[in-house]
C-alpha atoms as a PDB file:
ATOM      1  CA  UNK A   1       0.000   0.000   0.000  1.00  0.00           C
ATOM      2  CA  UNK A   2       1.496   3.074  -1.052  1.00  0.00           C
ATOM      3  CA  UNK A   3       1.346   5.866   1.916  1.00  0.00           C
ATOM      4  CA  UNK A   4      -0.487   9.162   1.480  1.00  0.00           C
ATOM      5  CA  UNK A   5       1.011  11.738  -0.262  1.00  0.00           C
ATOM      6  CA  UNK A   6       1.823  14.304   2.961  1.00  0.00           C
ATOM      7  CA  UNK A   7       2.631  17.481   1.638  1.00  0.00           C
ATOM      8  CA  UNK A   8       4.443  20.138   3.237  1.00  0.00           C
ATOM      9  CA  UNK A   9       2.521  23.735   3.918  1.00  0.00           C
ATOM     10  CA  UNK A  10       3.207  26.619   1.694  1.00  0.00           C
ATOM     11  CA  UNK A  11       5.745  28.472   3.028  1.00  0.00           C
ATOM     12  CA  UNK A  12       4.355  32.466   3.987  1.00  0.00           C
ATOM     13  CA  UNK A  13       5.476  34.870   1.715  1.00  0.00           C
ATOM     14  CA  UNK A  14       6.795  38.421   3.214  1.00  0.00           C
ATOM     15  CA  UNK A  15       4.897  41.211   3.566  1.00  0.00           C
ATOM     16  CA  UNK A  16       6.157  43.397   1.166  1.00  0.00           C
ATOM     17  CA  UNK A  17       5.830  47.390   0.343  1.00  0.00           C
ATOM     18  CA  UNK A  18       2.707  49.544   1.418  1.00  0.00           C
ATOM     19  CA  UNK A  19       1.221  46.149   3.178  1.00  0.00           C
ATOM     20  CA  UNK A  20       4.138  45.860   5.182  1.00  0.00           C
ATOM     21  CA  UNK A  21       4.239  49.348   5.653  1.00  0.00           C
ATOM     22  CA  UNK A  22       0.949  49.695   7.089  1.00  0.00           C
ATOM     23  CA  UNK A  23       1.175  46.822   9.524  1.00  0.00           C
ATOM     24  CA  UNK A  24       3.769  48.344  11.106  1.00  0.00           C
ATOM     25  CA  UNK A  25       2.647  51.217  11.526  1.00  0.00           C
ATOM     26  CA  UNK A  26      -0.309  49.626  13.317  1.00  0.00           C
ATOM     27  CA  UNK A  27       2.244  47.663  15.754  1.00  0.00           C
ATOM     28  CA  UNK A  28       3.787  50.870  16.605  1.00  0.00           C
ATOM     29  CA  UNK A  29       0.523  52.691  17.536  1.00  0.00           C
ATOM     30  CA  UNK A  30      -0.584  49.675  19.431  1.00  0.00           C
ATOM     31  CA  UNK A  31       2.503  49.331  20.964  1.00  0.00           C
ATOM     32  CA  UNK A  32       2.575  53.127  22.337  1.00  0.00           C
ATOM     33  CA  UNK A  33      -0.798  52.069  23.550  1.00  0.00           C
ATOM     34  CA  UNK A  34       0.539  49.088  25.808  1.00  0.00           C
ATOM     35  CA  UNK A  35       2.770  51.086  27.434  1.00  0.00           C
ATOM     36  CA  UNK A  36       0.454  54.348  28.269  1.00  0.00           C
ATOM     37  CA  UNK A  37      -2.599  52.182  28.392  1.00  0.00           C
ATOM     38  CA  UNK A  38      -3.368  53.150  32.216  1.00  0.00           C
ATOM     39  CA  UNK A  39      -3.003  56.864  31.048  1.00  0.00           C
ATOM     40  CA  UNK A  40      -4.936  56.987  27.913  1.00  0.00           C
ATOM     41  CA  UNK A  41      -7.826  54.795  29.780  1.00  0.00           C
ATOM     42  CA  UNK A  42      -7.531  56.527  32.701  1.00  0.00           C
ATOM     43  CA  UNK A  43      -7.867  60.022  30.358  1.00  0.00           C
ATOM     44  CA  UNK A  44     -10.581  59.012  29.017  1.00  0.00           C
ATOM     45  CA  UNK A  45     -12.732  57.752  31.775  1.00  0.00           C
ATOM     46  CA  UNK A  46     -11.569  61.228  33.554  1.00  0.00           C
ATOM     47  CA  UNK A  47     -13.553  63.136  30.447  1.00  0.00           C
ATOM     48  CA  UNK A  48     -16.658  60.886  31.480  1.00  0.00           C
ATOM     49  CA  UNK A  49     -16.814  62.106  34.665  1.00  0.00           C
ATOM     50  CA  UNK A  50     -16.111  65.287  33.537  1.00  0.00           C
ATOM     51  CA  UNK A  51     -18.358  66.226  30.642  1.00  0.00           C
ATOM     52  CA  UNK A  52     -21.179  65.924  33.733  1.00  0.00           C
ATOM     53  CA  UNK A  53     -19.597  68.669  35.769  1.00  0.00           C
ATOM     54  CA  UNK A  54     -19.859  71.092  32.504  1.00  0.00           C
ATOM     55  CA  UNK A  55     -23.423  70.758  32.123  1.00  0.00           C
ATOM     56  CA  UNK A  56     -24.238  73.006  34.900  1.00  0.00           C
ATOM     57  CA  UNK A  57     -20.830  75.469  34.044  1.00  0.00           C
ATOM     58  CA  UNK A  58     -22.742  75.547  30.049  1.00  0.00           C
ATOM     59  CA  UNK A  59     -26.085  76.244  31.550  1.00  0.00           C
ATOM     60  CA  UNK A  60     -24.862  78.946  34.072  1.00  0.00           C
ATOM     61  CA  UNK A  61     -23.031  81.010  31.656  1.00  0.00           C
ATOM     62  CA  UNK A  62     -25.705  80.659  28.931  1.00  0.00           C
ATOM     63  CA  UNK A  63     -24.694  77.623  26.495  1.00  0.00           C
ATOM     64  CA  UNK A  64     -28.056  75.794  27.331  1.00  0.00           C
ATOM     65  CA  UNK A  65     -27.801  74.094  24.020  1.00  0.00           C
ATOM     66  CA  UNK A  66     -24.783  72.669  25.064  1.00  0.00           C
ATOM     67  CA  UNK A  67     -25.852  71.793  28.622  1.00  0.00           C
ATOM     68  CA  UNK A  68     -28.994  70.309  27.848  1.00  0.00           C
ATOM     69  CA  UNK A  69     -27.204  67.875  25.247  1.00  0.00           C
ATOM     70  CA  UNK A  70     -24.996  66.566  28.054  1.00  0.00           C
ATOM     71  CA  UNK A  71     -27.951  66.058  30.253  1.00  0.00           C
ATOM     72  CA  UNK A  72     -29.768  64.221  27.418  1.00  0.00           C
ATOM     73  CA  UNK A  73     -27.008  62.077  26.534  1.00  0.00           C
ATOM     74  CA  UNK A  74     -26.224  61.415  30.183  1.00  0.00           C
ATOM     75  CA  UNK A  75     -29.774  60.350  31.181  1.00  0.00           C
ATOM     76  CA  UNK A  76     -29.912  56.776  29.707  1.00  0.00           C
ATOM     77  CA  UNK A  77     -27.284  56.024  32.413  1.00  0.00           C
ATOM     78  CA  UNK A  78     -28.213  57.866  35.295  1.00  0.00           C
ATOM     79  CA  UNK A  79     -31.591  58.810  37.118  1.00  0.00           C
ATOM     80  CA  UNK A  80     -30.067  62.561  37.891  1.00  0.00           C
ATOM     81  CA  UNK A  81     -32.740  62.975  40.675  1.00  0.00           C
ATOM     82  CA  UNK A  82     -32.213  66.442  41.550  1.00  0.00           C
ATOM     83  CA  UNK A  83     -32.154  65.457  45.077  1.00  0.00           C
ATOM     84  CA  UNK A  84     -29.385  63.258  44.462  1.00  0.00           C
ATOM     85  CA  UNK A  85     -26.833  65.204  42.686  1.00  0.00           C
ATOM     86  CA  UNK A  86     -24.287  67.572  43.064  1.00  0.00           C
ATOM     87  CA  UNK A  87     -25.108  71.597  41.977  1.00  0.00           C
ATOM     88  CA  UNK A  88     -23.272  74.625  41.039  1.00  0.00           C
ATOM     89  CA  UNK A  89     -23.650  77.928  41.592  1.00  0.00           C
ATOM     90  CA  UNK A  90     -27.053  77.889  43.748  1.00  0.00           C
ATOM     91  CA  UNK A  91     -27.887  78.807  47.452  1.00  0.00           C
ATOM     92  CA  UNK A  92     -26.433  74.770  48.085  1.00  0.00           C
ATOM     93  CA  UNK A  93     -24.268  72.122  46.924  1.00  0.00           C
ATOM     94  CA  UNK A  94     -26.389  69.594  47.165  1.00  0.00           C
ATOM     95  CA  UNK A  95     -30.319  69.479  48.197  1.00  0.00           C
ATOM     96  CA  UNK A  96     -30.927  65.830  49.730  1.00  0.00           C
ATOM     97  CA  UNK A  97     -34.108  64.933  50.908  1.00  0.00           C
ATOM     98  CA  UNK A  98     -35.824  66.407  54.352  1.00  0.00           C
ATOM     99  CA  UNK A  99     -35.624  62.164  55.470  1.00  0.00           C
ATOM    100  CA  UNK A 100     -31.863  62.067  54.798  1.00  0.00           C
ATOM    101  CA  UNK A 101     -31.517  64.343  58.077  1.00  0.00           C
ATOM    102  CA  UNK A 102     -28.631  66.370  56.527  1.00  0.00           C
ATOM    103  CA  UNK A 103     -28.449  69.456  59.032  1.00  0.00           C
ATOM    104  CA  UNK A 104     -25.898  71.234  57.457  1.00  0.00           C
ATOM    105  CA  UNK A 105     -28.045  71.652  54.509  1.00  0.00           C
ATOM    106  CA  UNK A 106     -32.014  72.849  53.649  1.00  0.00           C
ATOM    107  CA  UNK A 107     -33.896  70.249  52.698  1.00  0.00           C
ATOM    108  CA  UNK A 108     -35.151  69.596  48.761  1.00  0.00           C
ATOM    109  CA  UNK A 109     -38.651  70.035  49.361  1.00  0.00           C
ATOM    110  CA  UNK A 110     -37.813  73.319  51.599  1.00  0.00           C
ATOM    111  CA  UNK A 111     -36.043  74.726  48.073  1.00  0.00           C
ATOM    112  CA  UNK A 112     -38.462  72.566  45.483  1.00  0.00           C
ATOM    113  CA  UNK A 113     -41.785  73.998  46.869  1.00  0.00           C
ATOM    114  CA  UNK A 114     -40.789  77.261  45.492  1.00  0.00           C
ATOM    115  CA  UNK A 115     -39.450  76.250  42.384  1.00  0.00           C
ATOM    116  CA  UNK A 116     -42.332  76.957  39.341  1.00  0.00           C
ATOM    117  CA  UNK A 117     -40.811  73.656  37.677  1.00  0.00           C
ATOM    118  CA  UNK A 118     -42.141  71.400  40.627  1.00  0.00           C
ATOM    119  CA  UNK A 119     -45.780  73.312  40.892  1.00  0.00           C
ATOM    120  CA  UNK A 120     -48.710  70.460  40.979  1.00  0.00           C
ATOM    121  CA  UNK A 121     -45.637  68.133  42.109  1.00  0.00           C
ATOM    122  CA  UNK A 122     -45.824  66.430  45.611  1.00  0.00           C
ATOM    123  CA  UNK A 123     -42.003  66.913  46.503  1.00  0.00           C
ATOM    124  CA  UNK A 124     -42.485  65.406  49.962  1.00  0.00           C
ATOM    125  CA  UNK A 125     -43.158  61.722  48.296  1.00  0.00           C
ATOM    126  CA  UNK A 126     -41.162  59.713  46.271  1.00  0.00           C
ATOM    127  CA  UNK A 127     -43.768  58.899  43.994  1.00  0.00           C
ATOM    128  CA  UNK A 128     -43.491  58.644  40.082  1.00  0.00           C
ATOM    129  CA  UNK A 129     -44.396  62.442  39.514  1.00  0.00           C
ATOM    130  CA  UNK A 130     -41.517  63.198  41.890  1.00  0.00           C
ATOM    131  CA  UNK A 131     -38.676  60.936  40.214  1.00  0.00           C
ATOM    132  CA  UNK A 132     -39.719  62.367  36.382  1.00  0.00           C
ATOM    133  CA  UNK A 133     -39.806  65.908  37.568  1.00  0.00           C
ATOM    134  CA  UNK A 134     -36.821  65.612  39.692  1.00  0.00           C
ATOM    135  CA  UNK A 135     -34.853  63.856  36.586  1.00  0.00           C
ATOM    136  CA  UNK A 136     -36.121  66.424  34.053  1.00  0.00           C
ATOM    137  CA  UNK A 137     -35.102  69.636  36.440  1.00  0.00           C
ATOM    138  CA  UNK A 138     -31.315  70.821  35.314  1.00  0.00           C
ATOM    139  CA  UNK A 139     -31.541  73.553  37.804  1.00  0.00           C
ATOM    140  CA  UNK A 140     -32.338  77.249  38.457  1.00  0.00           C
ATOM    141  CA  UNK A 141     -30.839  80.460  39.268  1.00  0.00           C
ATOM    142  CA  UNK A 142     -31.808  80.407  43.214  1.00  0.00           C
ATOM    143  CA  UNK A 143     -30.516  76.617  43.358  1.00  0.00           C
ATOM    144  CA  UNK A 144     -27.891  76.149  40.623  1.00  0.00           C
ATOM    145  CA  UNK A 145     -27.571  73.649  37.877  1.00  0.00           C
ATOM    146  CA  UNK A 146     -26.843  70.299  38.945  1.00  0.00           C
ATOM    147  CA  UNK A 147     -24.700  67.647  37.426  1.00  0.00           C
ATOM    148  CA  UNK A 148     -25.376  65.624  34.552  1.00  0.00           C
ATOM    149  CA  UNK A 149     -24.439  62.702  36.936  1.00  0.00           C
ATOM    150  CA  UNK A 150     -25.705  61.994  40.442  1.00  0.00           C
ATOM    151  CA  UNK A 151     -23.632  61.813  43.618  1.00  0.00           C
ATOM    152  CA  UNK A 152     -22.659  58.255  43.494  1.00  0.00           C
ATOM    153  CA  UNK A 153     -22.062  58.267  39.602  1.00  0.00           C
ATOM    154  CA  UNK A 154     -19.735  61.003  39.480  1.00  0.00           C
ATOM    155  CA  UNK A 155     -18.101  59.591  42.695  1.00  0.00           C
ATOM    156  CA  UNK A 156     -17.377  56.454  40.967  1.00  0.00           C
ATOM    157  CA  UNK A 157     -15.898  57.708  37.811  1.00  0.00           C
ATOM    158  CA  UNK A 158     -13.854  60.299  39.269  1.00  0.00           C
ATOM    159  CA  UNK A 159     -12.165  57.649  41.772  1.00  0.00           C
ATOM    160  CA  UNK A 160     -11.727  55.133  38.758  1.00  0.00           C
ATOM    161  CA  UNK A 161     -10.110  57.593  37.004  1.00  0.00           C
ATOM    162  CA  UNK A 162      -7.616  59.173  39.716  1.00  0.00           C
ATOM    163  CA  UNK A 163      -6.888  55.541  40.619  1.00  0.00           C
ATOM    164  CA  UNK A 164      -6.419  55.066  37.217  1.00  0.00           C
ATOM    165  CA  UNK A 165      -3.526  58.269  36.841  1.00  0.00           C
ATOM    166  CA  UNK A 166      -2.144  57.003  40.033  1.00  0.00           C
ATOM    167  CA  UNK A 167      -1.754  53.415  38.731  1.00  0.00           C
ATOM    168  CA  UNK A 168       0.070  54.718  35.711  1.00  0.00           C
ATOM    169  CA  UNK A 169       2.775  56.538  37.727  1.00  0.00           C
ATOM    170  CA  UNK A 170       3.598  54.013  40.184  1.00  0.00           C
ATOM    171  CA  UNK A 171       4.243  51.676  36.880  1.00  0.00           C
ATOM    172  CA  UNK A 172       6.612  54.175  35.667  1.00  0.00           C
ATOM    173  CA  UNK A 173       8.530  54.286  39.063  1.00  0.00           C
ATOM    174  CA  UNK A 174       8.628  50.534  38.689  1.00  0.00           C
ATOM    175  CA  UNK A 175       6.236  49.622  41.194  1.00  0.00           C
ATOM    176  CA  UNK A 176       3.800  46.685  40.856  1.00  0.00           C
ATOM    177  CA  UNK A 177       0.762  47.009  41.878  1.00  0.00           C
ATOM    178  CA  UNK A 178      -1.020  43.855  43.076  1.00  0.00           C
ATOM    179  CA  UNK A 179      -4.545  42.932  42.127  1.00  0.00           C
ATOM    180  CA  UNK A 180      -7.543  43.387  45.305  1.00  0.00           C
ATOM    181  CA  UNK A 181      -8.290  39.700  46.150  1.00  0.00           C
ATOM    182  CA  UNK A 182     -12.227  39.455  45.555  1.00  0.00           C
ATOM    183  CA  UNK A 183     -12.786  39.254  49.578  1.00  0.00           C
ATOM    184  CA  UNK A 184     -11.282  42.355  49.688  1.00  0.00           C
ATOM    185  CA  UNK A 185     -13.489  43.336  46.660  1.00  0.00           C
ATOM    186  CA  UNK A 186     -16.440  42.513  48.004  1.00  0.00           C
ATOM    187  CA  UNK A 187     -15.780  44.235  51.469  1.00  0.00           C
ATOM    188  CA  UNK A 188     -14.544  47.242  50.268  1.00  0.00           C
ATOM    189  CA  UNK A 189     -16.550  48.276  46.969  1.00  0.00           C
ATOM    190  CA  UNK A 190     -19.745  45.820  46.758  1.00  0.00           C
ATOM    191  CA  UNK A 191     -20.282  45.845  50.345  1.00  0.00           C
ATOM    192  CA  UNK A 192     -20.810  50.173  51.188  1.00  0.00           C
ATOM    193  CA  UNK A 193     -22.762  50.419  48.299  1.00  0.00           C
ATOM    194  CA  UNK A 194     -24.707  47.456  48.443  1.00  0.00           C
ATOM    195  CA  UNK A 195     -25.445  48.397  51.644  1.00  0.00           C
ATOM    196  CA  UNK A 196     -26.153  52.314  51.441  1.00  0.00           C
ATOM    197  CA  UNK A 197     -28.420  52.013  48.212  1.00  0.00           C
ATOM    198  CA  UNK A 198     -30.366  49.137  48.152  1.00  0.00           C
ATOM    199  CA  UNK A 199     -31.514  50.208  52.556  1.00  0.00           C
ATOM    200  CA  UNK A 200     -32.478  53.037  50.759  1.00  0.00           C
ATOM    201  CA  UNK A 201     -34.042  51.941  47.802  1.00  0.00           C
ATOM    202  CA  UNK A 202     -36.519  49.624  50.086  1.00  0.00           C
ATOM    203  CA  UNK A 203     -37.020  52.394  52.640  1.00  0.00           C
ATOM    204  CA  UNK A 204     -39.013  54.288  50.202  1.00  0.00           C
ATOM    205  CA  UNK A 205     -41.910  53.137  47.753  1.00  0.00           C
ATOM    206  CA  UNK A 206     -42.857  51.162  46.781  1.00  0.00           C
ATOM    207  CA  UNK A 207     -41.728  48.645  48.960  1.00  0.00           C
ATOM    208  CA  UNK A 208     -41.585  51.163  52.036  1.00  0.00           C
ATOM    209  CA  UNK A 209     -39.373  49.072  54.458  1.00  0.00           C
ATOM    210  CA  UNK A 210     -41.588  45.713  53.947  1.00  0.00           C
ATOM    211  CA  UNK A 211     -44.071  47.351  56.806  1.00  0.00           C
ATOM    212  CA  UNK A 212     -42.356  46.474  59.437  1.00  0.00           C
ATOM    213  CA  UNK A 213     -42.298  48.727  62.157  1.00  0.00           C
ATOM    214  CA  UNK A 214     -38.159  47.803  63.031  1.00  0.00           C
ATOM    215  CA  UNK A 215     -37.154  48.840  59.061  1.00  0.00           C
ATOM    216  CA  UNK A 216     -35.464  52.129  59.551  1.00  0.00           C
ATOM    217  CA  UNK A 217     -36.578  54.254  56.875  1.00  0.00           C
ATOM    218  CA  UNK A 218     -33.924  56.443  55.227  1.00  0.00           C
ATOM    219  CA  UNK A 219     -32.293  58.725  52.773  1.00  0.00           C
ATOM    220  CA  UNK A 220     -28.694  58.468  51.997  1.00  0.00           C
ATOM    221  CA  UNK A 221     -26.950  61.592  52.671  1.00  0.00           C
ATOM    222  CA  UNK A 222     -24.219  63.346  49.619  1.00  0.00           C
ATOM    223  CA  UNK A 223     -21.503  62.052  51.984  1.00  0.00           C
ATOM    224  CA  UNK A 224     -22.685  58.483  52.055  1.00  0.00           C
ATOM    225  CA  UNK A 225     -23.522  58.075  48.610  1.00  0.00           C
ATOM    226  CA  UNK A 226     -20.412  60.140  47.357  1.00  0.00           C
ATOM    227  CA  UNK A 227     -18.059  57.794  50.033  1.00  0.00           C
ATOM    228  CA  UNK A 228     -20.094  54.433  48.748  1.00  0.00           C
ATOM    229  CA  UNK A 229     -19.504  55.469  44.551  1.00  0.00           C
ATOM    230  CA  UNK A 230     -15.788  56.252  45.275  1.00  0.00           C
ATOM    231  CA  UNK A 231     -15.024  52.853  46.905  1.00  0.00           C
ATOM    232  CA  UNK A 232     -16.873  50.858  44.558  1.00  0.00           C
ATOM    233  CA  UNK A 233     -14.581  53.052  41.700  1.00  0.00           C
ATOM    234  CA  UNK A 234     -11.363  52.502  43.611  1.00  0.00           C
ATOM    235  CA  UNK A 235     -12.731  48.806  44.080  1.00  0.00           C
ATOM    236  CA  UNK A 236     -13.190  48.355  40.635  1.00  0.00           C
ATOM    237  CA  UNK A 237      -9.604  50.025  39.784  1.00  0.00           C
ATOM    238  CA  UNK A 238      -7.706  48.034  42.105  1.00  0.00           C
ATOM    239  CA  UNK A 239      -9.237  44.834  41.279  1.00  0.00           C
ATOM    240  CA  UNK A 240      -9.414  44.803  36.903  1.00  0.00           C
ATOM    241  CA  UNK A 241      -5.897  47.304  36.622  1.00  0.00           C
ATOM    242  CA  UNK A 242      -3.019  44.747  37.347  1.00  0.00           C
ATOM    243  CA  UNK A 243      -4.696  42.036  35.586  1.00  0.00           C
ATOM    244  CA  UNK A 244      -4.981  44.595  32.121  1.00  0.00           C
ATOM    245  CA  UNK A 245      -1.369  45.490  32.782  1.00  0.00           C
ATOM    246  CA  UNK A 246      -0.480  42.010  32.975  1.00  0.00           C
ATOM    247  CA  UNK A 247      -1.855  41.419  29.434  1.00  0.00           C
ATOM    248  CA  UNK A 248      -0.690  44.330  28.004  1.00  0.00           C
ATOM    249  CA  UNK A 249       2.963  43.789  29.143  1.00  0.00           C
ATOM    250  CA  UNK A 250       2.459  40.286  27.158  1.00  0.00           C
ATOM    251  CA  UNK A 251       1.300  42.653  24.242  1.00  0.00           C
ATOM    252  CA  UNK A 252       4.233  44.721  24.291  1.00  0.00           C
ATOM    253  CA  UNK A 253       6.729  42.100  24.629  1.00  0.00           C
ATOM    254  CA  UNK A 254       5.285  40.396  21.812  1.00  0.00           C
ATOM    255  CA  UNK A 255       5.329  43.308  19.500  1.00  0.00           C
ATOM    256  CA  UNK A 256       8.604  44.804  20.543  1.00  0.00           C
ATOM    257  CA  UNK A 257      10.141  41.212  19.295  1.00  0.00           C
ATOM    258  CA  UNK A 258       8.488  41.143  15.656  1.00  0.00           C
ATOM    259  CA  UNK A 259       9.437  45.192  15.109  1.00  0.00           C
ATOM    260  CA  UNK A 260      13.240  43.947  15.995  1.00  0.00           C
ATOM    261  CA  UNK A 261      12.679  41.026  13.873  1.00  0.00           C
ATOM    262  CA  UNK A 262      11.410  43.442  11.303  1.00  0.00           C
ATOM    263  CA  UNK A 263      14.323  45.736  11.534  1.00  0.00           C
ATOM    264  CA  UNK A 264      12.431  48.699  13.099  1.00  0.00           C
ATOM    265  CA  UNK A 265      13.852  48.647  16.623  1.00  0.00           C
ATOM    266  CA  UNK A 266      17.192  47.912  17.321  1.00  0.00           C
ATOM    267  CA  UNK A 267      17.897  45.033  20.363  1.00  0.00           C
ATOM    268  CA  UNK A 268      19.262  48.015  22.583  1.00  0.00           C
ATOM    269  CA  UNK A 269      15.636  49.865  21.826  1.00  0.00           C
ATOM    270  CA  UNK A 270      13.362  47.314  23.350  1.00  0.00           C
ATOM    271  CA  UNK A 271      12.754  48.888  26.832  1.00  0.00           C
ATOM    272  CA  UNK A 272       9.889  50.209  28.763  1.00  0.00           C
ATOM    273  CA  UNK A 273       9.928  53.876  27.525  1.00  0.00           C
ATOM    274  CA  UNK A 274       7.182  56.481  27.547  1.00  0.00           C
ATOM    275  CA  UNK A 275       4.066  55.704  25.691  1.00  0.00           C
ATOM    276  CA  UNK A 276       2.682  59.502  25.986  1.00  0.00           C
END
């Protein structure tokens, strides 16, 4: 029996000219990329939290165009209760509800009784009218223009994205940063929040603490919800950071040998440089 005719595989021909061009000009980019990642990532969650905080700048100085398109595109993602979110430029920096037992501050339905937007609205109960009319006010003159985001939101982003900056430097001084073990995950981010909205979210209808009697029935306060939203965003840092770096090191490594393969860097220029 005569044995099967095994044939050996074509061999790959070179990439040649404006194809070979163009491929490495892609492994260069992506290469800069692994070794700013944490910046460029960090940068651009930073503008997420941002573009929130210049919805209430746009609409104080005039650009309500402007401000009301951040509002709009932020509201899929965010209830912006009014009562629940940061403002600028008003009597207040934040009006939590008369329940939440804020001292320092005047109540929401002290301010949103007077405010023509809210007329024919019950603000003392969290009922549907009050959560559409409290999402659809962007502010006033007497109490400011609030955030695009709410307390916790903003909180969140901002701490992913400072943990984020931070995370890129200490890589750069050549420190490794270990990855939060998921206990720690779970007690530090999931936990606070967990904890702080969903006691709130049954304290109020319309489950209204279950009726019973021993429920306590509260409002989270701008410190709470703003100290819950940065864990779970330093949580969230801490725990999906090291393991991104740790694939994108393998990225870089792997492209840094097939540029000096390809002639592009020399052996001496395969080091850790700058990415920005």
């Amino acid at each position: 029996m005569n044995s099967p005719d095994v044939s050996e595989p074509p061999a790959r021909e070179p990439v040649t000219g404006r194809k070979r061009d163009t491929v490495i000009f892609l492994d260069k980019i992506i290469l800069g990329f692994s070794k700013a990642w944490a910046f460029w990532l960090s940068l651009i969650i930073a503008i997420y939290a941002g573009l929130p905080v210049a919805a209430p700048i746009a609409m104080h100085y005039g650009a309500t165009g402007f401000g009301n398109a951040i509002y709009t595109i932020y509201s899929p993602v965010c209830h912006q209760f009014a009562f629940r979110s940061w403002f600028l430029y008003g009597a207040q920096p934040a009006y939590p509800r008369e329940r939440a037992g804020v001292a320092s501050l005047k109540p929401f339905e002290f301010f949103a009784s007077q405010e023509p937007f809210f007329e024919g609205v019950d603000v003392s109960t969290l009922d549907a009218g009050l959560t559409i009319a409290a999402k659809r006010f962007t502010g006033s003159e007497r109490m400011g223009y609030k955030f695009a985001f709410c307390e916790r939101d903003f909180a969140i982003y901002a701490a992913l994205a400072l943990f984020g900056f931070a995370f890129f430097v200490l890589q750069k001084l050549g420190i490794k940063v270990p990855a939060l073990p998921f206990w720690a995950y779970l007690l530090i981010a999931i936990a606070p929040i967990g904890l702080d909205g969903f006691s709130q979210l049954f304290a109020n209808p319309p489950f209204n603490g279950f009726g019973l009697g021993v429920y306590p029935i509260r409002e989270s306060t701008p410190f709470l919800r703003t100290l819950t939203g940065g864990l779970f965003g330093l949580g969230n840092g801490w725990l999906a950071y090291p393991y991104i770096a740790e694939s994108m090191d393998e990225t870089r490594i792997m492209l840094e040998e097939r540029l000096t393969r390809a002639g592009v860097l020399k052996a001496k220029e395969v080091t850790v440089t700058d990415g920005i």
